[in-house]
Protein backbone atom coordinates (compact mmCIF):
# COMPACT_ATOMS: atom_id res chain seq x y z
CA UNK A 1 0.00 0.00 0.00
CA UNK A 2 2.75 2.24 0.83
CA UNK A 3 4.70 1.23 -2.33
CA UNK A 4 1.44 2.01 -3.94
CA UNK A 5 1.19 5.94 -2.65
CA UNK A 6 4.50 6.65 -3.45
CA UNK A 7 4.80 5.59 -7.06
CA UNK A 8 1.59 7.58 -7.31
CA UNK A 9 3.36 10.48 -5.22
CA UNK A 10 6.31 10.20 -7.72
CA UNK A 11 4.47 10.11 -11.21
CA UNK A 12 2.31 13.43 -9.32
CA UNK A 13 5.37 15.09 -9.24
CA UNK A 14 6.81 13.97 -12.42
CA UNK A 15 3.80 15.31 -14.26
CA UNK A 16 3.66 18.63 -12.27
CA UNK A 17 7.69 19.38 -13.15
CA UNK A 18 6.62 18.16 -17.17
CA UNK A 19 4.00 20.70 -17.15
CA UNK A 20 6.40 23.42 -15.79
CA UNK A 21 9.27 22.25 -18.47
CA UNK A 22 6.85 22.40 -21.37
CA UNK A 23 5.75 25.80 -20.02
CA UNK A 24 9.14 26.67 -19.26
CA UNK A 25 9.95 26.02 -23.53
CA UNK A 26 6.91 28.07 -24.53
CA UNK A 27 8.14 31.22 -23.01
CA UNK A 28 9.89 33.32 -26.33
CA UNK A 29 13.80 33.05 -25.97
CA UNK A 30 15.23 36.58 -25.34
CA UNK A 31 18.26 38.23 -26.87
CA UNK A 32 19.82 38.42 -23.69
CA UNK A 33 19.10 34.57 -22.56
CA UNK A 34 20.36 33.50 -25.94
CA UNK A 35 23.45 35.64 -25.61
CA UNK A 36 24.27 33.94 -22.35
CA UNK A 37 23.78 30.14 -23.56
CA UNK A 38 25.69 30.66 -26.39
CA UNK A 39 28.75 32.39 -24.41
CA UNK A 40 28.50 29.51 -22.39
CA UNK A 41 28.03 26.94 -25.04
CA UNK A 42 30.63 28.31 -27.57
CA UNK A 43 33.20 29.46 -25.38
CA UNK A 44 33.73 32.86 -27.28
CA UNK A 45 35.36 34.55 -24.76
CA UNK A 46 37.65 31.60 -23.90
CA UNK A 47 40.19 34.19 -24.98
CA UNK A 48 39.49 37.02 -22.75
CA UNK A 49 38.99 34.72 -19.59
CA UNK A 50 42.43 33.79 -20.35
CA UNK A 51 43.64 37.31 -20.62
CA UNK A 52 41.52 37.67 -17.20
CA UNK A 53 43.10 35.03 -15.57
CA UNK A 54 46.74 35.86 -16.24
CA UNK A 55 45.92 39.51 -15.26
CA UNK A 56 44.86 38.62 -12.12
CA UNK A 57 47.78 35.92 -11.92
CA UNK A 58 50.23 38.94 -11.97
CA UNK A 59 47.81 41.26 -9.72
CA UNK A 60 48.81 38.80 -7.11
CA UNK A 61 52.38 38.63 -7.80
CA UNK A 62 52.69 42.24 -7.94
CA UNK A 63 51.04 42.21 -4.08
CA UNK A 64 53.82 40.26 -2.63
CA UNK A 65 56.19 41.50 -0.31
CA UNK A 66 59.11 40.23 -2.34
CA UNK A 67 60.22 40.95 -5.80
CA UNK A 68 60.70 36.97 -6.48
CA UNK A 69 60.41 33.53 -4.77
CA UNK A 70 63.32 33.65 -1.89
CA UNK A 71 66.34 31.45 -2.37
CA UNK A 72 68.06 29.17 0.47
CA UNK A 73 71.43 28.20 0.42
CA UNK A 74 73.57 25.61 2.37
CA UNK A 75 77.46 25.24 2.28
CA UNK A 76 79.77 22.91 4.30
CA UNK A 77 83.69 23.37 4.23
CA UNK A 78 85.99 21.12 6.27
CA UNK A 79 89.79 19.55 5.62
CA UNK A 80 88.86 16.01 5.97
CA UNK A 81 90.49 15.38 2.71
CA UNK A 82 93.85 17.53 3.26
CA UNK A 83 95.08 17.64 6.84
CA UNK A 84 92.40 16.06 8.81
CA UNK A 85 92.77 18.21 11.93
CA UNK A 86 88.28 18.32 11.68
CA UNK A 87 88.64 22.06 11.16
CA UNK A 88 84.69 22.45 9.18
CA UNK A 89 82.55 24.97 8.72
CA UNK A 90 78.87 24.92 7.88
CA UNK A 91 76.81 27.47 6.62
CA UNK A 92 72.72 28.08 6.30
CA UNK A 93 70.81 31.39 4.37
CA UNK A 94 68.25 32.32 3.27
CA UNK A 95 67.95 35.27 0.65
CA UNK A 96 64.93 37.58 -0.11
CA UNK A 97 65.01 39.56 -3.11
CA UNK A 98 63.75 43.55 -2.64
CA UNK A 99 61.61 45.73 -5.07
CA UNK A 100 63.17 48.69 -6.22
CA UNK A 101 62.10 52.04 -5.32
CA UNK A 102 58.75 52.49 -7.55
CA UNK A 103 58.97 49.29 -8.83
CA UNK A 104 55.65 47.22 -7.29
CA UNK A 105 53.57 50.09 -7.40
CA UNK A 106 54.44 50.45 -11.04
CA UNK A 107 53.53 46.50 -11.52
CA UNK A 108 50.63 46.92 -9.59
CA UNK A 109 49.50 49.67 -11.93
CA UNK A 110 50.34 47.35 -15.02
CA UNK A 111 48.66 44.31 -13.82
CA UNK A 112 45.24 46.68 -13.00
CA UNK A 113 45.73 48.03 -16.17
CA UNK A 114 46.11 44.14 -17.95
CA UNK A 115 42.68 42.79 -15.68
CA UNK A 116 41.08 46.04 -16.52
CA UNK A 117 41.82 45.72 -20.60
CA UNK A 118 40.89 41.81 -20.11
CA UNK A 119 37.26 43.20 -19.07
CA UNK A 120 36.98 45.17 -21.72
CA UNK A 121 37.96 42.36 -24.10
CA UNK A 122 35.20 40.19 -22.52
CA UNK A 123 32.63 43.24 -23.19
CA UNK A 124 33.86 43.16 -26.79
CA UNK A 125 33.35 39.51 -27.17
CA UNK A 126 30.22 39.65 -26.09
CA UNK A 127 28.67 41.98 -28.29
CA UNK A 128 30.32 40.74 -31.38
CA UNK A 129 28.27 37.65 -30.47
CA UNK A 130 25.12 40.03 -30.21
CA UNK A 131 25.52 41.14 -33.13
CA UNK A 132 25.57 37.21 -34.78
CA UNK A 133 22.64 36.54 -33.01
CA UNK A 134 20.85 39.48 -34.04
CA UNK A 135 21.59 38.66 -37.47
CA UNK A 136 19.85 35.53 -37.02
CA UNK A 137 17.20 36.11 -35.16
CA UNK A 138 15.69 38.49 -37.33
CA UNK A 139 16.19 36.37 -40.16
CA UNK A 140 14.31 33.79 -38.28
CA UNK A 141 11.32 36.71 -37.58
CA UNK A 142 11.38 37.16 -41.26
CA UNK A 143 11.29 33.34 -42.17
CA UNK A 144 8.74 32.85 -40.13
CA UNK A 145 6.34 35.62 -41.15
CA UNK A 146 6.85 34.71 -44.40
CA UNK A 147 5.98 31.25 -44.33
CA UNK A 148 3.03 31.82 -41.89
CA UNK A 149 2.10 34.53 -45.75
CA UNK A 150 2.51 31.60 -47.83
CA UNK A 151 1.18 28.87 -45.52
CA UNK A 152 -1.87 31.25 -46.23
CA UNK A 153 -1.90 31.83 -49.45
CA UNK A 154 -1.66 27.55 -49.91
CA UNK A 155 -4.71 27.24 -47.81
CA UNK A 156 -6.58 29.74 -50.09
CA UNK A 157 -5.24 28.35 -53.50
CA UNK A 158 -6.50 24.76 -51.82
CA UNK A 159 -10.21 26.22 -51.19
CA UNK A 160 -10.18 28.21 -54.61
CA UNK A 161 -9.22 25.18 -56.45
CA UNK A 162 -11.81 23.06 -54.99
CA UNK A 163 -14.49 25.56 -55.94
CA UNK A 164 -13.49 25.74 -59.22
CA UNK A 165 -13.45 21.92 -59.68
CA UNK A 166 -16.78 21.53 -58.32
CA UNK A 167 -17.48 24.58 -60.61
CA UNK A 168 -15.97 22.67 -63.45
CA UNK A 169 -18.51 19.59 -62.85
CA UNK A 170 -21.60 21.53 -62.39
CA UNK A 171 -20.73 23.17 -65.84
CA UNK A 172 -20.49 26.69 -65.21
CA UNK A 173 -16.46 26.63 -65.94
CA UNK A 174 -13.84 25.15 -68.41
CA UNK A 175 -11.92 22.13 -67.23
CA UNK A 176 -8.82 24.66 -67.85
CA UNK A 177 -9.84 26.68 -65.20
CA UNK A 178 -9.04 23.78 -63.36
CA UNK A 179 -5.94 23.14 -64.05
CA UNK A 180 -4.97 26.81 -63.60
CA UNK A 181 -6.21 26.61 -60.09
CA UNK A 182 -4.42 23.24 -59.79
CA UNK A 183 -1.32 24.43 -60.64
CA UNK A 184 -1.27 27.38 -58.95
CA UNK A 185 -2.08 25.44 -56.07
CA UNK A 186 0.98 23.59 -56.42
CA UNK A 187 3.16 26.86 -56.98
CA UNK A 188 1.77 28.54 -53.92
CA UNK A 189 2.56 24.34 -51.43
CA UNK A 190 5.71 24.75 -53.35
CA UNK A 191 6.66 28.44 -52.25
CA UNK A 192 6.07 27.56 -48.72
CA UNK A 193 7.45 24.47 -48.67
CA UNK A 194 10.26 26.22 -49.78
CA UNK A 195 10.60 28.55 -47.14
CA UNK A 196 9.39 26.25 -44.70
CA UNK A 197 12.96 24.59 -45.47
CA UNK A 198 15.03 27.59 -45.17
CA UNK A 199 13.21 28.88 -41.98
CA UNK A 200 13.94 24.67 -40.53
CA UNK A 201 17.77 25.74 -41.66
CA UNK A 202 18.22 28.67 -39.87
CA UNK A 203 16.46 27.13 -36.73
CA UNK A 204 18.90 24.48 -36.20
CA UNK A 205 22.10 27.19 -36.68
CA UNK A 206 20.51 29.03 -33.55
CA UNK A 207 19.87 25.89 -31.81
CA UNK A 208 23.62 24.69 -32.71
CA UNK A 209 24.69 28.25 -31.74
CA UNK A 210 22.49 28.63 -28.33
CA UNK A 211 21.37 25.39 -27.59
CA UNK A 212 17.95 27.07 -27.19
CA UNK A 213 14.71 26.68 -29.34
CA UNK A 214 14.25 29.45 -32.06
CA UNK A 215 11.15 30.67 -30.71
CA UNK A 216 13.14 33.83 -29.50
CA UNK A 217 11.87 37.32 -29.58
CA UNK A 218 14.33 39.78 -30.48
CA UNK A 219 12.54 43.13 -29.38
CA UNK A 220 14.65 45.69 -28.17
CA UNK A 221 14.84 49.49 -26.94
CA UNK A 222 15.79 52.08 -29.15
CA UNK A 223 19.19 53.04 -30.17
CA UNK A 224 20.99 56.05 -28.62
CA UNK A 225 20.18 59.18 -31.04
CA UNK A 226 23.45 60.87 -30.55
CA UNK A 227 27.18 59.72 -30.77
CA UNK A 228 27.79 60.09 -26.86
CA UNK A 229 29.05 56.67 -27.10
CA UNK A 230 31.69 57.58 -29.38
CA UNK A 231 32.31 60.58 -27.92
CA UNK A 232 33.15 59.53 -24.05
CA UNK A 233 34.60 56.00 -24.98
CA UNK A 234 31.76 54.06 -24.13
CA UNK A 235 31.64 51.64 -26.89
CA UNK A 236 32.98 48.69 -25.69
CA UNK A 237 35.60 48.71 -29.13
CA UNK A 238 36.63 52.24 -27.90
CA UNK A 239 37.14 51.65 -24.26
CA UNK A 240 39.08 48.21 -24.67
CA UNK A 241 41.31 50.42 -27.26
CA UNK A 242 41.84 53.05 -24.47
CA UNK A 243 42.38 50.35 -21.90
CA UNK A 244 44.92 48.84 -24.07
CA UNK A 245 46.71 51.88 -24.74
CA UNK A 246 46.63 52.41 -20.84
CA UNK A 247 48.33 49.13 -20.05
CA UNK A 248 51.00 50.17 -22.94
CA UNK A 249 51.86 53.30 -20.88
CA UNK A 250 51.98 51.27 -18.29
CA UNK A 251 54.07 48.54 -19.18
CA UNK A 252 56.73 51.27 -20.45
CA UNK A 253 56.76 52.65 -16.65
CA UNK A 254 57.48 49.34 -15.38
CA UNK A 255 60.22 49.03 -18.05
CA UNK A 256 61.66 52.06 -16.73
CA UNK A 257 61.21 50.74 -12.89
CA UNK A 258 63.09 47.67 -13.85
CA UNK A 259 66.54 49.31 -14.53
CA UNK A 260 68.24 46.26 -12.55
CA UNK A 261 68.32 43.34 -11.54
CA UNK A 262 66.32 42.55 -7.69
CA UNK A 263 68.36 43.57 -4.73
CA UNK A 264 68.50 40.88 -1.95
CA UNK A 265 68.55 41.16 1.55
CA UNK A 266 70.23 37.62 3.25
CA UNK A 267 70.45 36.14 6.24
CA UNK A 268 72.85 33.48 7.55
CA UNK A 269 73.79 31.46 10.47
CA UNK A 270 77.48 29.82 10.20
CA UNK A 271 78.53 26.78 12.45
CA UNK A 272 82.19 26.29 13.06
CA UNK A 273 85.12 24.41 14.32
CA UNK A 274 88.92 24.84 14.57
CA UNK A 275 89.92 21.29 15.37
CA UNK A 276 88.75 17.96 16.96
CA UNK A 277 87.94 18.53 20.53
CA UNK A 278 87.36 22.30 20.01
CA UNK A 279 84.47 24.00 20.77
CA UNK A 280 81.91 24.92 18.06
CA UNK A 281 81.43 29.14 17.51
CA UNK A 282 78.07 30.49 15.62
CA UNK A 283 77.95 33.36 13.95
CA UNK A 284 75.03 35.17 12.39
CA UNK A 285 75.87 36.89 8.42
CA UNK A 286 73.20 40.04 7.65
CA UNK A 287 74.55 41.12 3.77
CA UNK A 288 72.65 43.36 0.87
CA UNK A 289 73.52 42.09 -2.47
CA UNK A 290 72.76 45.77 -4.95
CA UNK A 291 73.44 44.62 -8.47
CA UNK A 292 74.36 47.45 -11.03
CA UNK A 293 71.79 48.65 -13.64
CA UNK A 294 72.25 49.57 -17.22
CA UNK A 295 70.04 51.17 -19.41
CA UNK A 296 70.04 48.88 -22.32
CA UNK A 297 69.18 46.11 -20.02
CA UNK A 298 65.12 46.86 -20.45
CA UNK A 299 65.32 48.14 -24.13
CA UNK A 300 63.28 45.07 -25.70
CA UNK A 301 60.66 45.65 -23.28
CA UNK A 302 60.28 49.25 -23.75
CA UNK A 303 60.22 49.32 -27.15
CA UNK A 304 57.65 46.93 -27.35
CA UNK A 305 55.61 48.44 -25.01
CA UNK A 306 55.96 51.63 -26.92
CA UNK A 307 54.97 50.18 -30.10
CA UNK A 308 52.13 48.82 -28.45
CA UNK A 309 50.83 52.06 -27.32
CA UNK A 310 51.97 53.51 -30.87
CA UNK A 311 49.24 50.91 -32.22
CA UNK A 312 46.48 51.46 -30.07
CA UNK A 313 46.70 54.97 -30.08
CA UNK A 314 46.88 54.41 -34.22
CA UNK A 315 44.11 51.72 -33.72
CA UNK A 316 41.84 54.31 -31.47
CA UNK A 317 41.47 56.57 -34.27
CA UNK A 318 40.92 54.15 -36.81
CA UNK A 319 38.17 52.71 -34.78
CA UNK A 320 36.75 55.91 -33.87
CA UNK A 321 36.26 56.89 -37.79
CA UNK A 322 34.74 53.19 -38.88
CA UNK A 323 32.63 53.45 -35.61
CA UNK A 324 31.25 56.87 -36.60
CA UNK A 325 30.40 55.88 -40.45
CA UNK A 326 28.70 52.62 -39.35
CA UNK A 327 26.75 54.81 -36.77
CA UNK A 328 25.59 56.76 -39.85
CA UNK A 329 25.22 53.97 -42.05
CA UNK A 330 23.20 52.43 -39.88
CA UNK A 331 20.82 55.20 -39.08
CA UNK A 332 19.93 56.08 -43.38
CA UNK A 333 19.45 52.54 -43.69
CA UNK A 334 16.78 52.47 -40.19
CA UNK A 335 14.92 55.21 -41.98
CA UNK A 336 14.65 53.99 -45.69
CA UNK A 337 13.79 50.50 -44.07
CA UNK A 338 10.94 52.37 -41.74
CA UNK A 339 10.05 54.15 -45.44
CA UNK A 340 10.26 51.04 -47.11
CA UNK A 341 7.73 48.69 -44.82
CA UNK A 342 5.73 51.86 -44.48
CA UNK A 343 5.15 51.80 -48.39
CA UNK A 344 5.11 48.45 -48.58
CA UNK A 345 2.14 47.78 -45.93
CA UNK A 346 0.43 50.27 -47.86
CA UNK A 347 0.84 48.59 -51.65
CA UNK A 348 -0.21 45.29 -49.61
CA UNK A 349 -3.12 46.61 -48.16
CA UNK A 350 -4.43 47.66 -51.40
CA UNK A 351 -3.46 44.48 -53.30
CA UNK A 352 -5.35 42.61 -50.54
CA UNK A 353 -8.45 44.77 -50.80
CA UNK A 354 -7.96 44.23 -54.87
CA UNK A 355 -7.66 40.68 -54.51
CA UNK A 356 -10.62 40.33 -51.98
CA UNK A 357 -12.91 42.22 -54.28
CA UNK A 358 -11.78 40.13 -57.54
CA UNK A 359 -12.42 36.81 -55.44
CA UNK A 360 -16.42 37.96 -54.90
CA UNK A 361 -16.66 39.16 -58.52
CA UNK A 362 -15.39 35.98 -59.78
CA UNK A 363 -17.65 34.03 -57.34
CA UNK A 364 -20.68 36.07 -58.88
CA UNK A 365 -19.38 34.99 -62.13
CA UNK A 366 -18.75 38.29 -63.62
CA UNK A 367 -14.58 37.67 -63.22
CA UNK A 368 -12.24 35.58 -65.00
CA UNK A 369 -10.68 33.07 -63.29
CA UNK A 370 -6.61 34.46 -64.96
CA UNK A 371 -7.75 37.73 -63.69
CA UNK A 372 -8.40 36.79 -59.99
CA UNK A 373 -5.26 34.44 -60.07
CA UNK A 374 -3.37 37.23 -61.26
CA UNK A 375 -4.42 39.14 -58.13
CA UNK A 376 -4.52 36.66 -56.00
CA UNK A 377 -0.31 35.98 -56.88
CA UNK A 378 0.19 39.58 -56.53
CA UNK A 379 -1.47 39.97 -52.95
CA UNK A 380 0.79 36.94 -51.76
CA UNK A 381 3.94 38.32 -52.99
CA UNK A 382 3.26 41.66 -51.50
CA UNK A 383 2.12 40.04 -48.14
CA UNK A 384 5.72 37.61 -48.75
CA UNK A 385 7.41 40.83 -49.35
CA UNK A 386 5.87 42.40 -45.96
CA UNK A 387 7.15 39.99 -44.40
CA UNK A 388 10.62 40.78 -45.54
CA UNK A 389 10.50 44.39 -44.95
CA UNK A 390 8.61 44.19 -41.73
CA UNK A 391 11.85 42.03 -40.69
CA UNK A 392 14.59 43.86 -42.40
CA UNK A 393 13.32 46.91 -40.27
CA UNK A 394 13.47 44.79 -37.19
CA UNK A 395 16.78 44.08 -38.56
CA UNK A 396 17.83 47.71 -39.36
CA UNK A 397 17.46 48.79 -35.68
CA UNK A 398 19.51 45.93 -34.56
CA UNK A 399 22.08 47.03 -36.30
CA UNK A 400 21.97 50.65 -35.21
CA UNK A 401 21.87 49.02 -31.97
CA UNK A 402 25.04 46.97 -32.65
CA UNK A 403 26.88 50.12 -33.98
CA UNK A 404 26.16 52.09 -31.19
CA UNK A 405 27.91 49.61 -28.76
CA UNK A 406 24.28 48.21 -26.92
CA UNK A 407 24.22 45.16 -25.37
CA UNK A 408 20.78 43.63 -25.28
């Protein structure tokens, strides 16, 4: 009996968490969910969390109270194989190499500078993946609404084509007329069919992509009207350039810090005997060890870092002029796309209301059936061609959005 209750407890719970998954899948997929799963499911930033962790790998070494790992050192002298009289000495130290004067705080600097550019990088990564998936996911919109046109358009050509064939056997049309209808029934299953392939295509690149369903809903907020983003570095291109150029600088201050070689501070303790039978003295050694610097010593390093701030100071500017002409670009073609659907909802409307009114004429009989086909193909293609434009604007504002630097 108790066995009993709790298989029954267990299939009430299985079907309660069932009903919550399939509930769970029929919620849209946002931008911003898909953006996630595919970060996590493509690694595209595998990169940058490197960078990350090897920035904060020499955060830590800069923090540590000596310049490099400490050194011990052990020594033993005796004249067991000369004389023999058991004169010996032994000898233990340990040595701790010292920063030089500016020197941490200028590798502390550096390795903020490297964890803060490795951020930045991450940000960049992240909406160059945005902007794939908003590429896709309005050409899913636009596959969809299209096929959900012609999936309409089948289902009238089907009901117009069995009219006319029971048209055809009362008498009242020419067995032509039915094969017209026929075949543009066929034309219209075809058409869909058609898309109904591409649109299956493009669903199982955003499922390989995201892992998600394609059921996502790319709505977004509008795009920044000005270029403030451009202007105060807030585009996530711009501000890992800047951050790059300020781990350049510096890098060349720690190249300048790093004149020499690490001073070290040692300590000793020495054991030693005279002879057999003679008392053993100690003795404790404290000793600096200053090596000399030289000024070529660091040259590789600051001419590299140099050049590196050479090219992202070169690369800034570059950046800053493609940035600003995609920004434009992007904003003519919002507005002839906004144009575009606006005239193209109107031409559809009107085809529609032409092809509505031809469908009763020819129903009263006072139409042919070429001329209502003829308007009938029209409609679809303008309602196909909605479709398009209705997603292509979509599309246009993601792409102001992805110029402009937003994340969605």
């Amino acid at each position: 009996m108790k066995t009993k209750h709790r298989i029954s407890t267990r299939l009430a719970v299985g079907s309660v968490w069932c009903c919550m998954l399939v509930s769970a899948q029929a919620e849209p997929v946002t931008l911003a969910g898909a953006i996630d799963a595919a970060w996590q499911r493509t690694q595209a930033g595998a990169a940058s969390q490197a960078q990350q962790l090897r920035a904060a790998a020499e955060q830590k070494a800069a923090a540590s109270l000596l310049a490099a790992p400490p050194s011990l050192s052990l020594s033993q002298r005796s004249d067991r194989a000369q004389d023999n009289h058991g004169v010996q000495e032994r000898e233990i130290g340990v040595a701790l190499p010292l920063w030089l004067p500016g020197q941490r705080a200028a590798k502390q600097a550096a390795a903020d500078a490297e964890l803060g550019l490795a951020s930045a990088s991450v940000a960049l990564a992240r909406l160059r993946l945005a902007g794939q998936l908003r590429e896709l996911a309005w050409s899913l919109v636009g596959l969809r609404a299209e096929l959900a046109a012609n999936e309409a358009q089948s289902r009238y050509m089907r009901a117009l084509s069995a009219d006319v064939e029971r048209r055809v056997k009362a008498g009242d049309l020419a067995s032509t007329d039915a094969l017209a209808a026929q075949g543009e029934a066929l034309a219209a299953e075809a058409e869909a069919l058609a898309v109904r392939q591409r649109l299956q295509a493009e669903s199982l690149r955003w499922t390989g992509l995201t892992g998600l369903p394609a059921d996502v809903e790319p709505a977004e907020g509008e795009a920044p009207q000005a270029d403030a983003t451009l202007e105060q570095d807030q585009h996530p291109a711009l501000a890992q350039l800047a951050l790059a150029a300020e781990a350049a600088r510096r890098q060349l201050e720690v190249a300048r810090r790093d004149r020499a070689e690490a001073p070290e501070l040692s300590l000793a303790y020495r054991s030693e005997r005279d002879a057999y039978g003679q008392p053993r003295q100690g003795s404790m050694t404290l000793a600096l060890r200053v090596p000399f610097g030289m000024a070529v010593r660091n040259e590789p390093l600051r001419a590299a870092a140099q050049g590196a701030l050479d090219q992202a100071l070169a690369e800034q500017t570059r950046t800053r002029l493609e940035l600003a002409a995609e920004l434009a670009i992007a904003r003519d073609a919002l507005q002839s796309a906004t144009r575009q659907a606006a005239m193209q909802r109107e031409r559809a409307g009107l085809l529609r209301q032409r092809s509505a009114l031809l469908d009763k004429s020819f129903r009263a009989g006072e139409t042919a059936l070429p001329d209502l086909l003829l308007a009938v193909q029209a409609a679809a293609q303008a309602e196909a061609t909605l479709a398009r434009h209705q997603a292509a604007l979509g599309a246009a504002r993601a792409r102001l959005l992805q110029a402009s630097g937003v994340l969605p």
